[in-house]
C-alpha atoms as a PDB file:
ATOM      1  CA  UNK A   1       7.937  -5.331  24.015  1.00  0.00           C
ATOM      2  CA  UNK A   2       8.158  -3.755  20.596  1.00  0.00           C
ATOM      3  CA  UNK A   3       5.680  -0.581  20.464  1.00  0.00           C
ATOM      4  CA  UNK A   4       4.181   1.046  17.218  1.00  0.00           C
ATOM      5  CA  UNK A   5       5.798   3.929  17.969  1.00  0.00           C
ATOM      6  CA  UNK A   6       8.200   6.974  15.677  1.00  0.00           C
ATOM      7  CA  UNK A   7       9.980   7.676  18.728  1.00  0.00           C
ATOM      8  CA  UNK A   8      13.556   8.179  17.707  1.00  0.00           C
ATOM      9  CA  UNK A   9      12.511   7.517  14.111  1.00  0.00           C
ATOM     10  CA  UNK A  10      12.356  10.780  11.819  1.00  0.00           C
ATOM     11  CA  UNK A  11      10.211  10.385   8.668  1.00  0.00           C
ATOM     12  CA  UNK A  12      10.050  12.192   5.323  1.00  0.00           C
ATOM     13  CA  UNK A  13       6.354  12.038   4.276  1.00  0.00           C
ATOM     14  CA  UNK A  14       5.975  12.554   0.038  1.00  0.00           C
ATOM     15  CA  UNK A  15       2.646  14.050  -1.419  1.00  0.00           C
ATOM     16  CA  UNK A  16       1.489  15.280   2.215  1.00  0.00           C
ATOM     17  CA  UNK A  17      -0.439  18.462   1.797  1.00  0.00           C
ATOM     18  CA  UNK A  18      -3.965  16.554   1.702  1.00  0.00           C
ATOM     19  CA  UNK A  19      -5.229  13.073   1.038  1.00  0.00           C
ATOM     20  CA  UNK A  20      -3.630  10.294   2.061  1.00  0.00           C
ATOM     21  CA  UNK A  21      -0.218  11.640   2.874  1.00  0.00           C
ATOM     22  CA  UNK A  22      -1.465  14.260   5.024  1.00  0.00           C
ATOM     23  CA  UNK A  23      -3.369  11.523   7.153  1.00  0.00           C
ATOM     24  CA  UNK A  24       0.039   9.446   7.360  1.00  0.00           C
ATOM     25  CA  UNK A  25       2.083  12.405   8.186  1.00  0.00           C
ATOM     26  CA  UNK A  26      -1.052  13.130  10.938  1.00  0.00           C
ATOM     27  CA  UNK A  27      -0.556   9.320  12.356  1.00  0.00           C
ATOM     28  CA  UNK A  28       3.145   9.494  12.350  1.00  0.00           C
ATOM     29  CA  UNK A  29       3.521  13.209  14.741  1.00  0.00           C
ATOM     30  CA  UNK A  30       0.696  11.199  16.514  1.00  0.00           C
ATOM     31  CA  UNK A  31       2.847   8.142  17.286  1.00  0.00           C
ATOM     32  CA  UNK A  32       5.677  10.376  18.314  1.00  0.00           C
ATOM     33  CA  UNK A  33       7.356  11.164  15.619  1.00  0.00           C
ATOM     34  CA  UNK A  34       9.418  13.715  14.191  1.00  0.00           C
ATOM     35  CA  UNK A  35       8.383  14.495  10.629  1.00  0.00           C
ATOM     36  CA  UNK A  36       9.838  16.305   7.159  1.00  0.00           C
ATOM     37  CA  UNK A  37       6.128  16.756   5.336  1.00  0.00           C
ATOM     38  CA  UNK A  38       6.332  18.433   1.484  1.00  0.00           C
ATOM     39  CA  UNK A  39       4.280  19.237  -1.549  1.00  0.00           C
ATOM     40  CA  UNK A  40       4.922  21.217  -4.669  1.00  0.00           C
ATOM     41  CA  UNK A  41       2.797  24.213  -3.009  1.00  0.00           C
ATOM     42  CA  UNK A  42       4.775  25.491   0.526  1.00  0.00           C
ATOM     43  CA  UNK A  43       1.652  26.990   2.040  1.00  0.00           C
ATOM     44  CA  UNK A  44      -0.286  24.125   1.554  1.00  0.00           C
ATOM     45  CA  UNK A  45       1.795  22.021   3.615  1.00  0.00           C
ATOM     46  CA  UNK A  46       2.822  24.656   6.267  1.00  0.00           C
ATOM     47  CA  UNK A  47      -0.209  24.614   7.254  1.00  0.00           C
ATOM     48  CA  UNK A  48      -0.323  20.998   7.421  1.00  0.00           C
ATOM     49  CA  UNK A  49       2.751  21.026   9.623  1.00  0.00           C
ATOM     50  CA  UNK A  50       0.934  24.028  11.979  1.00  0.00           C
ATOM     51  CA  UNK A  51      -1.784  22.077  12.587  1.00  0.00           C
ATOM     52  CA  UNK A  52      -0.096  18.949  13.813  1.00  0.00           C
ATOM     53  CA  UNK A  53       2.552  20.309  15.635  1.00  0.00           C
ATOM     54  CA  UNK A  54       0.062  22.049  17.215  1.00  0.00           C
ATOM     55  CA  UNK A  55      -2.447  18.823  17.963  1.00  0.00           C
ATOM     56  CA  UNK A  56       0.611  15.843  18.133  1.00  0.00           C
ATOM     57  CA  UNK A  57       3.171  15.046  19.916  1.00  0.00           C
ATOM     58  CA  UNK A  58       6.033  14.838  16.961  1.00  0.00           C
ATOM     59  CA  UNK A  59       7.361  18.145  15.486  1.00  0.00           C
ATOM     60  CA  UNK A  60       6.400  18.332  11.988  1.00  0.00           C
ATOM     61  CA  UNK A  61       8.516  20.209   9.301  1.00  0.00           C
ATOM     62  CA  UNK A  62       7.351  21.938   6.177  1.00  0.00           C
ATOM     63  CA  UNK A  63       9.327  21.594   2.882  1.00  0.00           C
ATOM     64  CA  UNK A  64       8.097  22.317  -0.904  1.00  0.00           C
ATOM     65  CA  UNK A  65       9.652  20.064  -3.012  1.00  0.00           C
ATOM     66  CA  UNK A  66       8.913  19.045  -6.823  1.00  0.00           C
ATOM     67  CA  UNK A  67       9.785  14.767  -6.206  1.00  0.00           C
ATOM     68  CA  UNK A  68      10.465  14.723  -9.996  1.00  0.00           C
ATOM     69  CA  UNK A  69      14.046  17.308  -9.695  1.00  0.00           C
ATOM     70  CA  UNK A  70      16.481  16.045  -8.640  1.00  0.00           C
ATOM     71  CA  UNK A  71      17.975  19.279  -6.918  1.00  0.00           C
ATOM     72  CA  UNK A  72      14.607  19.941  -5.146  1.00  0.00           C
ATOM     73  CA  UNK A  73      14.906  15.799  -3.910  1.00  0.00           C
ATOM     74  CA  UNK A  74      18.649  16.565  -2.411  1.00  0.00           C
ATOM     75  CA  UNK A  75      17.662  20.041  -0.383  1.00  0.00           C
ATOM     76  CA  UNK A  76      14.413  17.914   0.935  1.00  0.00           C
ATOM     77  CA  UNK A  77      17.205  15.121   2.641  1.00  0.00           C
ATOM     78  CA  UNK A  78      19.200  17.786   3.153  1.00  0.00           C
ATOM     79  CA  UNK A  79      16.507  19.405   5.410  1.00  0.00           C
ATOM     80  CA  UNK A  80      15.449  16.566   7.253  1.00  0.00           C
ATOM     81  CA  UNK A  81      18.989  16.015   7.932  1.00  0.00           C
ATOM     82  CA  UNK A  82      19.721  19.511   9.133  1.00  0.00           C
ATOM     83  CA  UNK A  83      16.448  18.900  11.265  1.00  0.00           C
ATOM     84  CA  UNK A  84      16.638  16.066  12.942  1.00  0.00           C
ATOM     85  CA  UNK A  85      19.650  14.976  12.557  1.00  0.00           C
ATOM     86  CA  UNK A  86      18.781  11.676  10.855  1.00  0.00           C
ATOM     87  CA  UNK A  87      16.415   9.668   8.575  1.00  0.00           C
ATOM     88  CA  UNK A  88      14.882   6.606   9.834  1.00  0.00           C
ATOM     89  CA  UNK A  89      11.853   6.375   7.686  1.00  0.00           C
ATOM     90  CA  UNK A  90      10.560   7.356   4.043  1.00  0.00           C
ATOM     91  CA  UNK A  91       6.695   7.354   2.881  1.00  0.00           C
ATOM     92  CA  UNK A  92       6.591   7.937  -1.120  1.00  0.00           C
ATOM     93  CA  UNK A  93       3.326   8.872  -1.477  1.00  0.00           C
ATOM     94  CA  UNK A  94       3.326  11.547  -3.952  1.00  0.00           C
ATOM     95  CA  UNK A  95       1.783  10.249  -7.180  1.00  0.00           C
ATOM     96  CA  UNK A  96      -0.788  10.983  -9.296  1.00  0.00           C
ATOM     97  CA  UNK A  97      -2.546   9.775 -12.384  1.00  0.00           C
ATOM     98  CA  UNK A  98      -3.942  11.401 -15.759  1.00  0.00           C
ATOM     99  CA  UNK A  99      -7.658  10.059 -15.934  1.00  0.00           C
ATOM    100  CA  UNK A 100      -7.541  10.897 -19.778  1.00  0.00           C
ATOM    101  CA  UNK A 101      -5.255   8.267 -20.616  1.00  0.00           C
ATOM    102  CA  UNK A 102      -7.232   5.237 -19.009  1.00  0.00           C
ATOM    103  CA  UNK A 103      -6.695   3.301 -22.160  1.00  0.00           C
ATOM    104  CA  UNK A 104      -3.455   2.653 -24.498  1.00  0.00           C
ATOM    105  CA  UNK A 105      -4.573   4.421 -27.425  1.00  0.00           C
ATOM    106  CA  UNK A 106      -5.949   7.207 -25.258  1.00  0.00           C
ATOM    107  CA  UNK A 107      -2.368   7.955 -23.559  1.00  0.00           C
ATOM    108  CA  UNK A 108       0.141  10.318 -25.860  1.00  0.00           C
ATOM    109  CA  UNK A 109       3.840   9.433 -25.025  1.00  0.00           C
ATOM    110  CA  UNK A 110       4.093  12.929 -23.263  1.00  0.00           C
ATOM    111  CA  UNK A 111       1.285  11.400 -20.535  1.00  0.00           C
ATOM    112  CA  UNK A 112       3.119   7.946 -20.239  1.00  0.00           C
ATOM    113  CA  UNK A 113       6.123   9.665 -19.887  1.00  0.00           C
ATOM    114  CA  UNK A 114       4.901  12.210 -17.100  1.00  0.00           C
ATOM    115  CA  UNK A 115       3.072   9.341 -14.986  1.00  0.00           C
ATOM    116  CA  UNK A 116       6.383   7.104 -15.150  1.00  0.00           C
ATOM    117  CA  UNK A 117       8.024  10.509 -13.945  1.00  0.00           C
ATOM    118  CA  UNK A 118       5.904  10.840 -10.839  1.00  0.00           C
ATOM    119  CA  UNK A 119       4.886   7.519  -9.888  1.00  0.00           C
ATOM    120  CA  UNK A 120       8.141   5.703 -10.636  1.00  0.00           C
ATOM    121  CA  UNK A 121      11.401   7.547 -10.942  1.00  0.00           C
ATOM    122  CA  UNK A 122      10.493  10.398  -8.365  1.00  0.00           C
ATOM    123  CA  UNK A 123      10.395   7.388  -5.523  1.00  0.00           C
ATOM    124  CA  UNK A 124      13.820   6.319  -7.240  1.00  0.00           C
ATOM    125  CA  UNK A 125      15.116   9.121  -6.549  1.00  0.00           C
ATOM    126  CA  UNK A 126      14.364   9.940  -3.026  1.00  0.00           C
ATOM    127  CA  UNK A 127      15.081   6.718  -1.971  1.00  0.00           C
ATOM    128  CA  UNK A 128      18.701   6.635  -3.521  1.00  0.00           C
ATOM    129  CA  UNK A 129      18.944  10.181  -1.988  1.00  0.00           C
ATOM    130  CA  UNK A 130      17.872   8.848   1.768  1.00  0.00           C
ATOM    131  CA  UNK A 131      19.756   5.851   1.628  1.00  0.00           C
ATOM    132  CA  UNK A 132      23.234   6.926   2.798  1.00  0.00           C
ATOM    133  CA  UNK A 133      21.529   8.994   5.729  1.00  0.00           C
ATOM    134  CA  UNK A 134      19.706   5.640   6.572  1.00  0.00           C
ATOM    135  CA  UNK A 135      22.828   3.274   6.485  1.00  0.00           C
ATOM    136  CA  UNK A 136      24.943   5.662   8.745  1.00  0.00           C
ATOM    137  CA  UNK A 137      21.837   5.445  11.168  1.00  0.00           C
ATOM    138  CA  UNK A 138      21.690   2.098  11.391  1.00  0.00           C
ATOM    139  CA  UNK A 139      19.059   1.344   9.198  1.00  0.00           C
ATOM    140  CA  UNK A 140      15.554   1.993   8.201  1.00  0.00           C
ATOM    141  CA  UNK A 141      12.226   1.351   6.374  1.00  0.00           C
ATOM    142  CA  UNK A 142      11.059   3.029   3.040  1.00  0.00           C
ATOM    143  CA  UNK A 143       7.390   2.563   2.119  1.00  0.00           C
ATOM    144  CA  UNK A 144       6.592   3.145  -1.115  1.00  0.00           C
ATOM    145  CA  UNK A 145       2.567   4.009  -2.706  1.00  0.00           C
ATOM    146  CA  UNK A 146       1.349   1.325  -4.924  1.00  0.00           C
ATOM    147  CA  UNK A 147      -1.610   0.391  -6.431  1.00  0.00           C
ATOM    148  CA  UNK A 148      -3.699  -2.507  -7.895  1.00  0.00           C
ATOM    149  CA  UNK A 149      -3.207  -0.978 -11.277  1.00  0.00           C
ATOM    150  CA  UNK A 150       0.561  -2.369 -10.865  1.00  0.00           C
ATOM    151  CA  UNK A 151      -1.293  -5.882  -9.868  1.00  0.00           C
ATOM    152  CA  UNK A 152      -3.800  -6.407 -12.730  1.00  0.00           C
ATOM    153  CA  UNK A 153      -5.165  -4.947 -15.739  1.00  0.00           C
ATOM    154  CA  UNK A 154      -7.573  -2.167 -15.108  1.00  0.00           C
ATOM    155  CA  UNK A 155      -6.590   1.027 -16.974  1.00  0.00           C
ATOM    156  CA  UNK A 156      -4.721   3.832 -16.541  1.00  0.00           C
ATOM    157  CA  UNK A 157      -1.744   3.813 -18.972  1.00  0.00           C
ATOM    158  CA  UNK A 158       1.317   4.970 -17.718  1.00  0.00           C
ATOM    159  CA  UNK A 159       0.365   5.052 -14.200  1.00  0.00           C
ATOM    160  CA  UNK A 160      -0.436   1.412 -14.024  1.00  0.00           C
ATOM    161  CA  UNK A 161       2.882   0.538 -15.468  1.00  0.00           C
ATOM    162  CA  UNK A 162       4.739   3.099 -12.765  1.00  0.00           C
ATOM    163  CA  UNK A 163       3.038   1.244 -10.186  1.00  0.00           C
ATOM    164  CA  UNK A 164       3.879  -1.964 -11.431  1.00  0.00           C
ATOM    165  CA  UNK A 165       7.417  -0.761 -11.930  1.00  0.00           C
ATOM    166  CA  UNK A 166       7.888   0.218  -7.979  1.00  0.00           C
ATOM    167  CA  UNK A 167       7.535  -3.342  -7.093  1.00  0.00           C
ATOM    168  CA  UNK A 168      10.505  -4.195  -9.007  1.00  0.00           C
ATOM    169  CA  UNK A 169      12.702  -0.972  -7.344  1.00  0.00           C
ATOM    170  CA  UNK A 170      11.056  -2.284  -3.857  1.00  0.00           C
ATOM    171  CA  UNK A 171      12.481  -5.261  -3.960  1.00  0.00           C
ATOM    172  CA  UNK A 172      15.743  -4.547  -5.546  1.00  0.00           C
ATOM    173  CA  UNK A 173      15.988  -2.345  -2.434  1.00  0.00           C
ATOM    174  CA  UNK A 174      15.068  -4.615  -0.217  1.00  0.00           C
ATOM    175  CA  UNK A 175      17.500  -7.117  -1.439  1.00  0.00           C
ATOM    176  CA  UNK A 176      20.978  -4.777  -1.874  1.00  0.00           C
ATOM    177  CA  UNK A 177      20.417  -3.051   0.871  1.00  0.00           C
ATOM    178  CA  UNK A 178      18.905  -5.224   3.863  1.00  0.00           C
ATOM    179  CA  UNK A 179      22.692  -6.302   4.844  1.00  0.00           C
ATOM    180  CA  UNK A 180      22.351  -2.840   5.642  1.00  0.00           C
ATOM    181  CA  UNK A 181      19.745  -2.539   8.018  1.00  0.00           C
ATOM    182  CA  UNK A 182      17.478  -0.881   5.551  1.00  0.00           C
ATOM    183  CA  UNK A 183      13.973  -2.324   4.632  1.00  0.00           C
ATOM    184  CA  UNK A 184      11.637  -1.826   1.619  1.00  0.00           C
ATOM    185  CA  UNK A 185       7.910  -2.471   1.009  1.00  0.00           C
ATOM    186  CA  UNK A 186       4.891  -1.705  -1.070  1.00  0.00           C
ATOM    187  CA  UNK A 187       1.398  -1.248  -0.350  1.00  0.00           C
ATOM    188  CA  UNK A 188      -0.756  -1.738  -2.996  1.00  0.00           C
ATOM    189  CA  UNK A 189      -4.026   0.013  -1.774  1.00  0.00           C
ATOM    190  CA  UNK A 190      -7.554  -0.161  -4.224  1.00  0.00           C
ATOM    191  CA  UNK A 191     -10.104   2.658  -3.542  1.00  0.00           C
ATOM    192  CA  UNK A 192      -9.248   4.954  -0.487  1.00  0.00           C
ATOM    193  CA  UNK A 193     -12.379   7.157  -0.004  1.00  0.00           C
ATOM    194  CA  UNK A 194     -10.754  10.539   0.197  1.00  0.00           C
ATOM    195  CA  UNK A 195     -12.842  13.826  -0.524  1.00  0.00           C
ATOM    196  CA  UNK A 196     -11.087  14.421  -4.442  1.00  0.00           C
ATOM    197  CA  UNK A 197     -12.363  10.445  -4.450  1.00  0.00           C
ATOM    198  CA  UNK A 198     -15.692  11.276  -3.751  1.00  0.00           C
ATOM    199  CA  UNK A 199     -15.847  13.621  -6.160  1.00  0.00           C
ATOM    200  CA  UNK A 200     -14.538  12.020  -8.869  1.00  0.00           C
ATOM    201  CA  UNK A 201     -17.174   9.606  -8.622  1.00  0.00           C
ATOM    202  CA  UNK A 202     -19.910  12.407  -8.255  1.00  0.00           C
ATOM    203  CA  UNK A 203     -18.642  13.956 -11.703  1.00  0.00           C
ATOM    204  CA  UNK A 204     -18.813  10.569 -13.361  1.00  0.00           C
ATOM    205  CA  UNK A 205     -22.791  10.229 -12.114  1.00  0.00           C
ATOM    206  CA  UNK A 206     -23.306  13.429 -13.095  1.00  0.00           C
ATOM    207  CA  UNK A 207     -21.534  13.132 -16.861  1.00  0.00           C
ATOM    208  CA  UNK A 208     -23.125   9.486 -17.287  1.00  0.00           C
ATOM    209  CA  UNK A 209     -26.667  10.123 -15.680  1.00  0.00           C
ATOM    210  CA  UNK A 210     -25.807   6.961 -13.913  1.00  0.00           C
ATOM    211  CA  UNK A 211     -27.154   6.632 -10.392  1.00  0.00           C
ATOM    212  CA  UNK A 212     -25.186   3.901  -9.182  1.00  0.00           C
ATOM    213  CA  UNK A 213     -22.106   4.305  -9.914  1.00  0.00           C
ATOM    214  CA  UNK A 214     -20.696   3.987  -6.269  1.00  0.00           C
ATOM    215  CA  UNK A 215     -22.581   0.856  -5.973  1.00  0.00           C
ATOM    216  CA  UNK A 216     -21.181  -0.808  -8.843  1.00  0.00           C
ATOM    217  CA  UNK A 217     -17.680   0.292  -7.829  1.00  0.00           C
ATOM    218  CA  UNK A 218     -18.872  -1.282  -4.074  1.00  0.00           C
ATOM    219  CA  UNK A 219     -19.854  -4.261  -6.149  1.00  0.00           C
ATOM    220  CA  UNK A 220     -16.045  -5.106  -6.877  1.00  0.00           C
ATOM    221  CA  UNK A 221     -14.866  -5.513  -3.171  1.00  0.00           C
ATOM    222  CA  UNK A 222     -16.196  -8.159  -0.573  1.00  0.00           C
ATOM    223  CA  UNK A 223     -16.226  -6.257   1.780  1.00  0.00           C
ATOM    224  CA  UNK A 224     -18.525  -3.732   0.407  1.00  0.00           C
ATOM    225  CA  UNK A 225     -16.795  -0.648   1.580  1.00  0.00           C
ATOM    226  CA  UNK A 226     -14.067   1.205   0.040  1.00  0.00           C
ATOM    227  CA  UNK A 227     -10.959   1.798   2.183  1.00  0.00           C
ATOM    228  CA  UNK A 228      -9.875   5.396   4.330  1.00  0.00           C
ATOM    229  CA  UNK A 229      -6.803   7.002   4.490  1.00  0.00           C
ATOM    230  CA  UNK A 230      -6.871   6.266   7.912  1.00  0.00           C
ATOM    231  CA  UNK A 231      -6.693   2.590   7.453  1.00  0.00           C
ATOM    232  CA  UNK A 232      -3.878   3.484   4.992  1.00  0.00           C
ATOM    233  CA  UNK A 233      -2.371   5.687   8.004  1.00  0.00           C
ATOM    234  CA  UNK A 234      -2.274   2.228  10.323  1.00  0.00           C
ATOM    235  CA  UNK A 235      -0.794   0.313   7.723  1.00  0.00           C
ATOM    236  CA  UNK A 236       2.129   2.576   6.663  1.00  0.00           C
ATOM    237  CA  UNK A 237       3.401   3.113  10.783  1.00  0.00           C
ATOM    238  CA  UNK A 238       2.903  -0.384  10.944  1.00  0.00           C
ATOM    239  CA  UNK A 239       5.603  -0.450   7.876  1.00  0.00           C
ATOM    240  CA  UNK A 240       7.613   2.228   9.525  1.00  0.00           C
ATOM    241  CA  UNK A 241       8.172   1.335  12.721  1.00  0.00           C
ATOM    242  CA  UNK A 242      10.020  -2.302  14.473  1.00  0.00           C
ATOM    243  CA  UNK A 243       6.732  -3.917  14.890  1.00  0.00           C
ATOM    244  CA  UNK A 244       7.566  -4.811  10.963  1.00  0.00           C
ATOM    245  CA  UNK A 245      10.919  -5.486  11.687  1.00  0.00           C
ATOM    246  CA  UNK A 246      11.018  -8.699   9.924  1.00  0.00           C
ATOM    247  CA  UNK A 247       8.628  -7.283   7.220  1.00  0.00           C
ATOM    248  CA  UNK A 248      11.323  -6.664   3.672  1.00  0.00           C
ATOM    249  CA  UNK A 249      10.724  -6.894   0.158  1.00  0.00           C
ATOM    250  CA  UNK A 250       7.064  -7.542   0.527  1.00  0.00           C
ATOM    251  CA  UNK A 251       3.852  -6.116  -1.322  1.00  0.00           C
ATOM    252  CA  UNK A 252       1.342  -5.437   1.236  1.00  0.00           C
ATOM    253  CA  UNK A 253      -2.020  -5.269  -0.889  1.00  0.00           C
ATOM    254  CA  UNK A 254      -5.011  -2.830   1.313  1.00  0.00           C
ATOM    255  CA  UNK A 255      -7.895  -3.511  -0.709  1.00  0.00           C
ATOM    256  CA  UNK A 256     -10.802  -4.836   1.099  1.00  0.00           C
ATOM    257  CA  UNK A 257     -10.884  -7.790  -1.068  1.00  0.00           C
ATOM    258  CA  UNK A 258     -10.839  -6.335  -3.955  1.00  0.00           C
ATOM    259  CA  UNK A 259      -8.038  -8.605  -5.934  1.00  0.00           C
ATOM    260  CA  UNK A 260      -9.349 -12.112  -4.713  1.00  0.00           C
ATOM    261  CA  UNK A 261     -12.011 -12.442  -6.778  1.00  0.00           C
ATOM    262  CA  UNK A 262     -14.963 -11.539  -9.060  1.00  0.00           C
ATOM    263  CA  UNK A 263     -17.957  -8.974  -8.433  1.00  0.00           C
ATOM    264  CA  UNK A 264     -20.124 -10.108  -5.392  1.00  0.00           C
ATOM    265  CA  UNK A 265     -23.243  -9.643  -7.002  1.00  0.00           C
ATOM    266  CA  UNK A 266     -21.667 -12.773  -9.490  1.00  0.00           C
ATOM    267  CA  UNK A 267     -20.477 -14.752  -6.742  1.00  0.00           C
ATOM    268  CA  UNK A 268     -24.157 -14.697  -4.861  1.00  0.00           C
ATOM    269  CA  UNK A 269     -25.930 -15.520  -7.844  1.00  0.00           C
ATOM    270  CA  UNK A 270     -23.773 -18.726  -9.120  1.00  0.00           C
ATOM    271  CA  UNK A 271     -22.819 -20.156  -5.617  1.00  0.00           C
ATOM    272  CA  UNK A 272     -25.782 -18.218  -3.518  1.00  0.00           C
ATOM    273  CA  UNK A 273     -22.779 -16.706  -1.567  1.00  0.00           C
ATOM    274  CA  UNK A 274     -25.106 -13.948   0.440  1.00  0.00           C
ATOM    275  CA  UNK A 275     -27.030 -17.736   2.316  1.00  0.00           C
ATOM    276  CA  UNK A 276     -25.832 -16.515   5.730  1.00  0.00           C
ATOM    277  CA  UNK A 277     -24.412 -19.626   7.404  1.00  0.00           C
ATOM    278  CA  UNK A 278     -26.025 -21.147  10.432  1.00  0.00           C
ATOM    279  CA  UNK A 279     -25.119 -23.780  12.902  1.00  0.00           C
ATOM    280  CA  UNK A 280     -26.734 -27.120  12.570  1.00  0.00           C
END
């Protein structure tokens, strides 16, 4: 029977210092195992890698790493290498986008170019770094951070088009390389309630005098809850370990709903959509 389990499977976890990434890297020591974690800042995520190896099962490893340089990228592999011998599995998470430049004419070509940067060509280039490590082991799975700004048009210039662009390298991936053992995917995740989330959308009240902001943002997603980094967490072991073994090339969108169709509040007043159903 095919557990969802790291055993045997060492990871290299992007972006992990908070957020997201730290909750992944969390999941992963929790299902066993072994873990490279890194962030620009090296306290920030040796503490991260403290904590779990103190409270999980997996040994977690602490590396700072810029995911844009290309030197920084090699001594990370390198690392996890020297560590554990192997890589079986790589998370790029790190990301990031510029709120400023949510429109076209808003984004100067130093922005565009800075998103594309982090959100496109630093997952290119840890996953051509990890790939020889991963063929001479046999194989493995890279999961790459998307978003629905790569799906459809909401904003965000420069980092919308980065995220759109991963599908593309995804799949590439998935295709050269699967003869190889190695697999490629994307999730595609909409509004993950971590804390810098939640305070985003506190500032915007607070700048607007709007109320109900989170409301109208709940308004977008059937249903009616945004999604945790937990839930993000499940997904991306799922990815990572052989209970996806047949999983390759694929776009996994998390989004509660979010990309199916238009604001509830629409829906239940043309088709009456909130008329519980009943049996007859």
């Amino acid at each position: 029977m095919v557990e969802l389990s790291l055993a045997d499977r060492p990871a290299i976890v992007t972006g992990a210092s908070r957020g997201i990434g730290r909750k992944i890297a969390a999941r992963f020591a929790e299902a066993g195992g072994d873990v490279v974690v890194c962030s620009r800042t090296y306290e920030d995520v040796e503490a991260v890698a403290t904590e779990l190896t103190e409270t999980h099962e997996g040994r977690v490893v602490p590396v700072e790493c810029d995911v844009t340089d290309r030197k920084a990228v090699r001594n990370l592999v390198d690392t996890a290498i020297e560590e554990f011998g192997d890589i079986r599995v790589l998370v790029n998470n790190a990301g990031g986008a510029d709120e400023s430049a949510n429109l076209l004419h808003r984004c100067d070509e130093e922005t565009f170019e800075s998103m594309v940067e982090l959100n496109l060509k630093s997952q290119f280039l840890l996953s051509k770094e990890v790939l020889p490590a991963m063929v001479a082991a046999g194989g493995g799975s890279i999961i790459h951070m998307g978003s629905v700004n790569g799906l459809f048009g909401i904003g965000l210039s420069g980092y919308s088009e980065a995220k759109s662009g991963l599908l593309a390298l995804s799949r590439n991936i998935a295709a050269h390389y699967g003869q190889h053992g190695i697999r490629s995917n994307v999730i595609s995740a909409a509004t993950i309630e971590t804390a810098n989330r939640r305070a985003e959308m506190e500032n915007t009240e607070e700048r607007t005098g709007e109320t109900s902001a989170r409301e109208r943002w709940l308004d977008q997603y059937p249903l009616g809850r945004f999604g945790t980094p937990r839930e993000v967490a499940d997904t991306t072991l799922f990815l990572a370990s052989e209970m996806s073994s047949f999983v390759t090339g694929e776009n996994l969108v998390l989004d509660g709903g979010l990309t199916t169709s238009l604001p509830t509040s629409f829906i239940n007043e043309v088709y009456d959509a909130d008329d519980q159903p009943t049996t007859n």
